[in-house]
C-alpha atoms as a PDB file:
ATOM      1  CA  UNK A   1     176.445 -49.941 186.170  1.00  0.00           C
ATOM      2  CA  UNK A   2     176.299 -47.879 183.354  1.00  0.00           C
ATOM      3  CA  UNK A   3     178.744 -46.875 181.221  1.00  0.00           C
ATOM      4  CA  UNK A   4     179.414 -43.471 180.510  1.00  0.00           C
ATOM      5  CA  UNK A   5     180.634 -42.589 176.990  1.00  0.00           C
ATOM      6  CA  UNK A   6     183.592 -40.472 176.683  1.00  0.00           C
ATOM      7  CA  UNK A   7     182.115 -38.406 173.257  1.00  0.00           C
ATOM      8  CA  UNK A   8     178.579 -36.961 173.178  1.00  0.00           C
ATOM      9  CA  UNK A   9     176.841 -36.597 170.206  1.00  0.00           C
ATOM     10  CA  UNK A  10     176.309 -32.657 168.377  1.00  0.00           C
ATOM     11  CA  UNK A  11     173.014 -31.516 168.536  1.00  0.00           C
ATOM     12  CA  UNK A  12     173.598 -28.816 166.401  1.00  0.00           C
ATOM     13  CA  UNK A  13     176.495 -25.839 164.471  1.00  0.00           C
ATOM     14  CA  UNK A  14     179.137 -24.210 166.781  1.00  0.00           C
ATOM     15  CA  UNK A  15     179.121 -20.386 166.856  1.00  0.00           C
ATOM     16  CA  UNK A  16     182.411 -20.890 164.343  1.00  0.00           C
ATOM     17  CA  UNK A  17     180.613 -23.236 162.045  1.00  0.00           C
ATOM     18  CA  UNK A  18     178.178 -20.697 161.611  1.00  0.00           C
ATOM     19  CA  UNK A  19     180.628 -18.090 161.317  1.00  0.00           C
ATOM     20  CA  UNK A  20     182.525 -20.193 158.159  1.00  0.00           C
ATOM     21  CA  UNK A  21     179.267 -21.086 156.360  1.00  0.00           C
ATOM     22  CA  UNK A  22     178.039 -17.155 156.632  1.00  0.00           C
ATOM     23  CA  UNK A  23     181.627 -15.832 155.212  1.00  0.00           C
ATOM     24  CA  UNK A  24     181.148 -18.180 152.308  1.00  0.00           C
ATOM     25  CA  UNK A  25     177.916 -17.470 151.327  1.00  0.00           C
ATOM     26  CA  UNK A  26     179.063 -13.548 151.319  1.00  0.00           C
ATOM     27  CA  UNK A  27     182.305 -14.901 149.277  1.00  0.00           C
ATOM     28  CA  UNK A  28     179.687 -16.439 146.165  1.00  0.00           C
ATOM     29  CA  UNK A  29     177.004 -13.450 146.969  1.00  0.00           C
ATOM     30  CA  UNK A  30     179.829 -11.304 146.185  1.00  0.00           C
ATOM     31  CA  UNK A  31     181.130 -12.592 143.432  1.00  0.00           C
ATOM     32  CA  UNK A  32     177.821 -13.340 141.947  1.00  0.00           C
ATOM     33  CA  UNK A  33     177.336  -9.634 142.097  1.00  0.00           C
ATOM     34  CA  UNK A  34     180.405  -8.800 140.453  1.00  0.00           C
ATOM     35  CA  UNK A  35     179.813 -11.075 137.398  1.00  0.00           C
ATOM     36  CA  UNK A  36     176.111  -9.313 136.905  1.00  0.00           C
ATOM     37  CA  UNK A  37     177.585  -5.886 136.926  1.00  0.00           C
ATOM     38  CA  UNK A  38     180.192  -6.906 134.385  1.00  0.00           C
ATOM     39  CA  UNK A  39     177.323  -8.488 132.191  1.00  0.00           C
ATOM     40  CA  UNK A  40     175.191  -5.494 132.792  1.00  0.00           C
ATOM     41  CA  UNK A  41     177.848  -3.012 131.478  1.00  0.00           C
ATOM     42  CA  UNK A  42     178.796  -5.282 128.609  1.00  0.00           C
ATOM     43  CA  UNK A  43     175.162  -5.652 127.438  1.00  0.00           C
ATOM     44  CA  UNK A  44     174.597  -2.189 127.951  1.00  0.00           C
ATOM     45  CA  UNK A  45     177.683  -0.916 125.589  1.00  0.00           C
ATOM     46  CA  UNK A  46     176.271  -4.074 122.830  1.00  0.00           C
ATOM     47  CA  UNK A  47     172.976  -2.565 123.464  1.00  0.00           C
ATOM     48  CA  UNK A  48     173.906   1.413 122.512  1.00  0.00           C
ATOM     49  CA  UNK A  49     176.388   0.299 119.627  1.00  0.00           C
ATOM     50  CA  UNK A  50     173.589  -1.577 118.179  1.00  0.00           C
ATOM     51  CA  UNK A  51     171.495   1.170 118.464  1.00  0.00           C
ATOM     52  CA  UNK A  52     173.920   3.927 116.802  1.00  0.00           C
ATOM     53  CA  UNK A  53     174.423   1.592 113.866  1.00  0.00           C
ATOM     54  CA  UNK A  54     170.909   1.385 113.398  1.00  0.00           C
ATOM     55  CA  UNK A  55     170.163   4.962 113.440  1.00  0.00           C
ATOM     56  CA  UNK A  56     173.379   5.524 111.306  1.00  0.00           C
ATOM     57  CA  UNK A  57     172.336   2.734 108.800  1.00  0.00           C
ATOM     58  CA  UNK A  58     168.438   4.219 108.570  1.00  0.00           C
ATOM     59  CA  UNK A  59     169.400   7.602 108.038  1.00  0.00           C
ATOM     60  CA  UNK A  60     171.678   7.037 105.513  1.00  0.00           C
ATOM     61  CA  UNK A  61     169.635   5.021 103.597  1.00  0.00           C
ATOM     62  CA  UNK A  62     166.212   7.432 104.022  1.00  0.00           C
ATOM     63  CA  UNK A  63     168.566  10.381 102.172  1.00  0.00           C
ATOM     64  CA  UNK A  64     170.392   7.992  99.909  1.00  0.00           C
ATOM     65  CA  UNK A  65     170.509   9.935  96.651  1.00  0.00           C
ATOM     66  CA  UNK A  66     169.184  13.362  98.277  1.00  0.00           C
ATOM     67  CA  UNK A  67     172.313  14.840  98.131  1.00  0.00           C
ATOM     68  CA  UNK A  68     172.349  16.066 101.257  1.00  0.00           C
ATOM     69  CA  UNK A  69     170.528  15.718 104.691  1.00  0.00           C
ATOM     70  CA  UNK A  70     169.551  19.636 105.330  1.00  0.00           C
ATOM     71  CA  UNK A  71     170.531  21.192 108.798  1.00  0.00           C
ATOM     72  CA  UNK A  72     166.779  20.283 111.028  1.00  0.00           C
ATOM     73  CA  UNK A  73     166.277  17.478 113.530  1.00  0.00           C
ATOM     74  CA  UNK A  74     166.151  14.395 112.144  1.00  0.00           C
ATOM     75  CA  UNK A  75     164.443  12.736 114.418  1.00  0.00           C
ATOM     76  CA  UNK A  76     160.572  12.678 112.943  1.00  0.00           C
ATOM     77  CA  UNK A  77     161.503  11.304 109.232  1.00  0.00           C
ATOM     78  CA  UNK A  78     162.655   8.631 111.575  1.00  0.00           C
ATOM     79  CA  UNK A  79     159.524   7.720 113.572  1.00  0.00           C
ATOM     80  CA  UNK A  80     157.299   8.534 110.825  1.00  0.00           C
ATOM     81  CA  UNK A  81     159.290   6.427 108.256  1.00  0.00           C
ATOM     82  CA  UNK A  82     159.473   3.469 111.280  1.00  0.00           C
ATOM     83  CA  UNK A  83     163.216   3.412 111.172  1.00  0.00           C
ATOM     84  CA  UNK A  84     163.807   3.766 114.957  1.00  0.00           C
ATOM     85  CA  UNK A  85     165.298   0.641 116.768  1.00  0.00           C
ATOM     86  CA  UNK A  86     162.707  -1.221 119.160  1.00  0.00           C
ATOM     87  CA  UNK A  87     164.917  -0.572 121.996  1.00  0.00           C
ATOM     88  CA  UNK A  88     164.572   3.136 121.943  1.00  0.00           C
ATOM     89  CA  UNK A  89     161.177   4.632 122.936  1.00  0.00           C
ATOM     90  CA  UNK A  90     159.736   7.004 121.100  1.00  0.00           C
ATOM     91  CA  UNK A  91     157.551  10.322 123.390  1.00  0.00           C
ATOM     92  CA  UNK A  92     154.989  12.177 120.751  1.00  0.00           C
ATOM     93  CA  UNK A  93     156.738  15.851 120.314  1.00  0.00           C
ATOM     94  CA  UNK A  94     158.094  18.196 117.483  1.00  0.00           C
ATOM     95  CA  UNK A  95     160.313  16.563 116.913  1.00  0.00           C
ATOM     96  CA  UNK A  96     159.916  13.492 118.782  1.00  0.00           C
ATOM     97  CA  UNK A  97     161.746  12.610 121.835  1.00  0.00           C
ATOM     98  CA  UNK A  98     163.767   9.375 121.690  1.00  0.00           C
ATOM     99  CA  UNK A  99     164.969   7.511 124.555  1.00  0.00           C
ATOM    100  CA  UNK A 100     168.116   5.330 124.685  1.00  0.00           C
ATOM    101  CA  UNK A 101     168.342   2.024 126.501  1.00  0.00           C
ATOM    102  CA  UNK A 102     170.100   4.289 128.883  1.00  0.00           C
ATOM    103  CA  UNK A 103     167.362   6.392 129.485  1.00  0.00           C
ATOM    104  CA  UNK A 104     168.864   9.083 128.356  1.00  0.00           C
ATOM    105  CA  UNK A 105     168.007  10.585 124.661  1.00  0.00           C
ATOM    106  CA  UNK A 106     168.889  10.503 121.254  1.00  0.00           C
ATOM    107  CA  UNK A 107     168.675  13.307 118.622  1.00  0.00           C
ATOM    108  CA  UNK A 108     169.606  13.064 114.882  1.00  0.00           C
ATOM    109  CA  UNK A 109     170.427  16.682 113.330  1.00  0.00           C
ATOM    110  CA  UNK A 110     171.304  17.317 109.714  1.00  0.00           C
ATOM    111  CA  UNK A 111     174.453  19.056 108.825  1.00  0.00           C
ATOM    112  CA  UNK A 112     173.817  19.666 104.866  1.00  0.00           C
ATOM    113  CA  UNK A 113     176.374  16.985 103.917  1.00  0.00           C
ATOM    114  CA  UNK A 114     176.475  15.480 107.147  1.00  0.00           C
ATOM    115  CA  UNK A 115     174.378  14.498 110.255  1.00  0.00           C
ATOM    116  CA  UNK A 116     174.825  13.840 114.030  1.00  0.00           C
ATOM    117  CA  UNK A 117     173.471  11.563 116.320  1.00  0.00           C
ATOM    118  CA  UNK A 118     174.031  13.309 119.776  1.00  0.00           C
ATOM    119  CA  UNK A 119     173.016  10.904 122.916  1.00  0.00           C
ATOM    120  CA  UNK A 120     172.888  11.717 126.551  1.00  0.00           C
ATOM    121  CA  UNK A 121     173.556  10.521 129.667  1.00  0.00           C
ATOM    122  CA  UNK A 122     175.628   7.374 128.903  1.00  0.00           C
ATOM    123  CA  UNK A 123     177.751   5.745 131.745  1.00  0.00           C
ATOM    124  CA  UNK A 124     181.535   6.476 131.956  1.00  0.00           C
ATOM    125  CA  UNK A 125     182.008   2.211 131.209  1.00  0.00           C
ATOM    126  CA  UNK A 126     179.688   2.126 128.516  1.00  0.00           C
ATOM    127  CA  UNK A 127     180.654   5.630 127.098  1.00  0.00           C
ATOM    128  CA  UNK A 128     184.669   3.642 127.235  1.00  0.00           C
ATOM    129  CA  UNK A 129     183.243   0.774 125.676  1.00  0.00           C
ATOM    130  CA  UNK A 130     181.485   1.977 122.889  1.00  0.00           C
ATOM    131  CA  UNK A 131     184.104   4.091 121.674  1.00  0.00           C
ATOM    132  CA  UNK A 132     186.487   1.708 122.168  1.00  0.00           C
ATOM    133  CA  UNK A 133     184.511  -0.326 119.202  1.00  0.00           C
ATOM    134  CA  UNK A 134     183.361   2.764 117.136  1.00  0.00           C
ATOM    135  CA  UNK A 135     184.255   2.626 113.066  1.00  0.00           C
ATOM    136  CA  UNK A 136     182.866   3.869 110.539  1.00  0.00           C
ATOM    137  CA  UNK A 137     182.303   7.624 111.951  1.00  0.00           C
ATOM    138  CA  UNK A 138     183.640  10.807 110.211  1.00  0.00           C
ATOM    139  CA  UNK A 139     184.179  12.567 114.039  1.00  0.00           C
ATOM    140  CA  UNK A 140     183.424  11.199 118.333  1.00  0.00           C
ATOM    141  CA  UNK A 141     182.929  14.127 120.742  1.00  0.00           C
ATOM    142  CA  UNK A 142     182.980  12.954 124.007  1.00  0.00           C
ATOM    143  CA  UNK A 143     180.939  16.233 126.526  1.00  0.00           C
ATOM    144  CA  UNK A 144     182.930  18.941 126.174  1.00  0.00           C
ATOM    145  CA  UNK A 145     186.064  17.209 124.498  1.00  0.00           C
ATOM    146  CA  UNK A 146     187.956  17.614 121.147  1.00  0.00           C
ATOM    147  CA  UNK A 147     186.343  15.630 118.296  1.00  0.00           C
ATOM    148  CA  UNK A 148     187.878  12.688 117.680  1.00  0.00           C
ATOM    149  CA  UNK A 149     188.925  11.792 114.499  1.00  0.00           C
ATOM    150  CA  UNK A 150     191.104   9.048 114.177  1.00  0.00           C
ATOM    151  CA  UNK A 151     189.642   5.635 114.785  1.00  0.00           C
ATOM    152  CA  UNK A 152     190.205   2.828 116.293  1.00  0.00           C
ATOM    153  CA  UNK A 153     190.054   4.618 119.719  1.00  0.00           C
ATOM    154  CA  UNK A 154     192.165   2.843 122.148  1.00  0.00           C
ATOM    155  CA  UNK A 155     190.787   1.744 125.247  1.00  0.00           C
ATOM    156  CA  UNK A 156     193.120   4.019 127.361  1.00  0.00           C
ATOM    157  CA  UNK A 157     192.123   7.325 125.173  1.00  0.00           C
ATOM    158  CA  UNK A 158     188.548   6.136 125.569  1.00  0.00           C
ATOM    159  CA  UNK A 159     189.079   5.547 129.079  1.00  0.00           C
ATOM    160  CA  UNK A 160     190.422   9.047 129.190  1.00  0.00           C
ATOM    161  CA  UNK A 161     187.828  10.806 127.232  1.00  0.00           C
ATOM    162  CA  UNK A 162     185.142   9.299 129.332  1.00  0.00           C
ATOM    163  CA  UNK A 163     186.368   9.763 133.037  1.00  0.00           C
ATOM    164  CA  UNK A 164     185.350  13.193 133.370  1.00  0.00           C
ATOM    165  CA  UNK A 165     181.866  12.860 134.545  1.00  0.00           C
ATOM    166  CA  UNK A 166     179.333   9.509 135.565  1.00  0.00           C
ATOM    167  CA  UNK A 167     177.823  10.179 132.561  1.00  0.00           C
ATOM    168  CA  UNK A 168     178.448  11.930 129.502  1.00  0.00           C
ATOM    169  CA  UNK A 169     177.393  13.104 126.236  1.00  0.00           C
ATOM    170  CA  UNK A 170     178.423  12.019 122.843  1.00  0.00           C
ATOM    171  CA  UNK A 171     178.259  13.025 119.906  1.00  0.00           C
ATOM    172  CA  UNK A 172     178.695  10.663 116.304  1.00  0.00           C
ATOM    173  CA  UNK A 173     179.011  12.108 112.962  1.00  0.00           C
ATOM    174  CA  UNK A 174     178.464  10.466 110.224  1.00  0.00           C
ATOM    175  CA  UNK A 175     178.542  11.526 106.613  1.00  0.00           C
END
């Protein structure tokens, strides 16, 4: 006579093992999405600060001495002198159209003994981030906003200034 064994052997996952191991892998999917979102933003707001000093540091030094910076569009004693960052794109125009890392664009204008560097279409956490780390600029305008003028901007005026739209338009000047 045989004996019959009292525990069979699993042939394969229960409906609730299957169940567990899906939740999990939407627990690290999740989370793994999170953590590129937050690197995206914070590589973004590097990427456009790096790019505003750049512009800031070029024109200054092109008209170092000039006495002033006249009141036109900056933008083609840039490209023609090859001080545009590699990270903006430059379309042929008069003047030239550059293009942020945010796809929007970015126009230098002279202001006799100033200039502005006016770029559009930057996120609401970039816009907070990058003011939140500006220095060195005679005025922020933030869209439609009052100039700022007294830096360091705090994260929570930043936050402020830049919550009124998904994107936003700002404005540096620099003297």
């Amino acid at each position: 006579m045989k004996s019959v064994s009292k525990f069979k052997s699993q042939a394969g996952l229960t409906l609730i093992e299957l169940i567990a191991s899906l939740a999990i892998l939407a627990l690290v999917i999740g989370g793994s999405l999170s953590l590129y979102s937050s690197a995206t933003s914070s590589q973004g707001s590097t990427q456009m600060t790096s790019e505003l000093s750049a512009i800031r540091a070029a024109t200054k030094s092109l008209f170092y001495g000039q006495g002033g910076y006249g009141t036109a569009n900056l933008n083609q004693v840039l490209v023609s002198a090859n001080k545009v960052p590699s990270t903006i794109v430059v379309t042929a125009g008069t003047p030239p159209t550059l293009t942020n890392s945010q796809n929007g664009t970015v126009s230098v204008v002279g202001a006799t003994a100033n200039f502005s560097i006016t770029t559009t279409s930057v996120p609401t956490d970039i816009c907070t981030s990058v003011l939140s780390t500006t220095a060195g600029w005679v005025s922020v305008k933030v869209g439609s906003q009052a100039a700022i003028t007294s830096f360091p901007v705090g994260p929570a005026t930043a936050s402020t200034q830049c919550a009124a739209a998904a994107t936003q338009t700002l404005v540096f000047t620099s003297a």
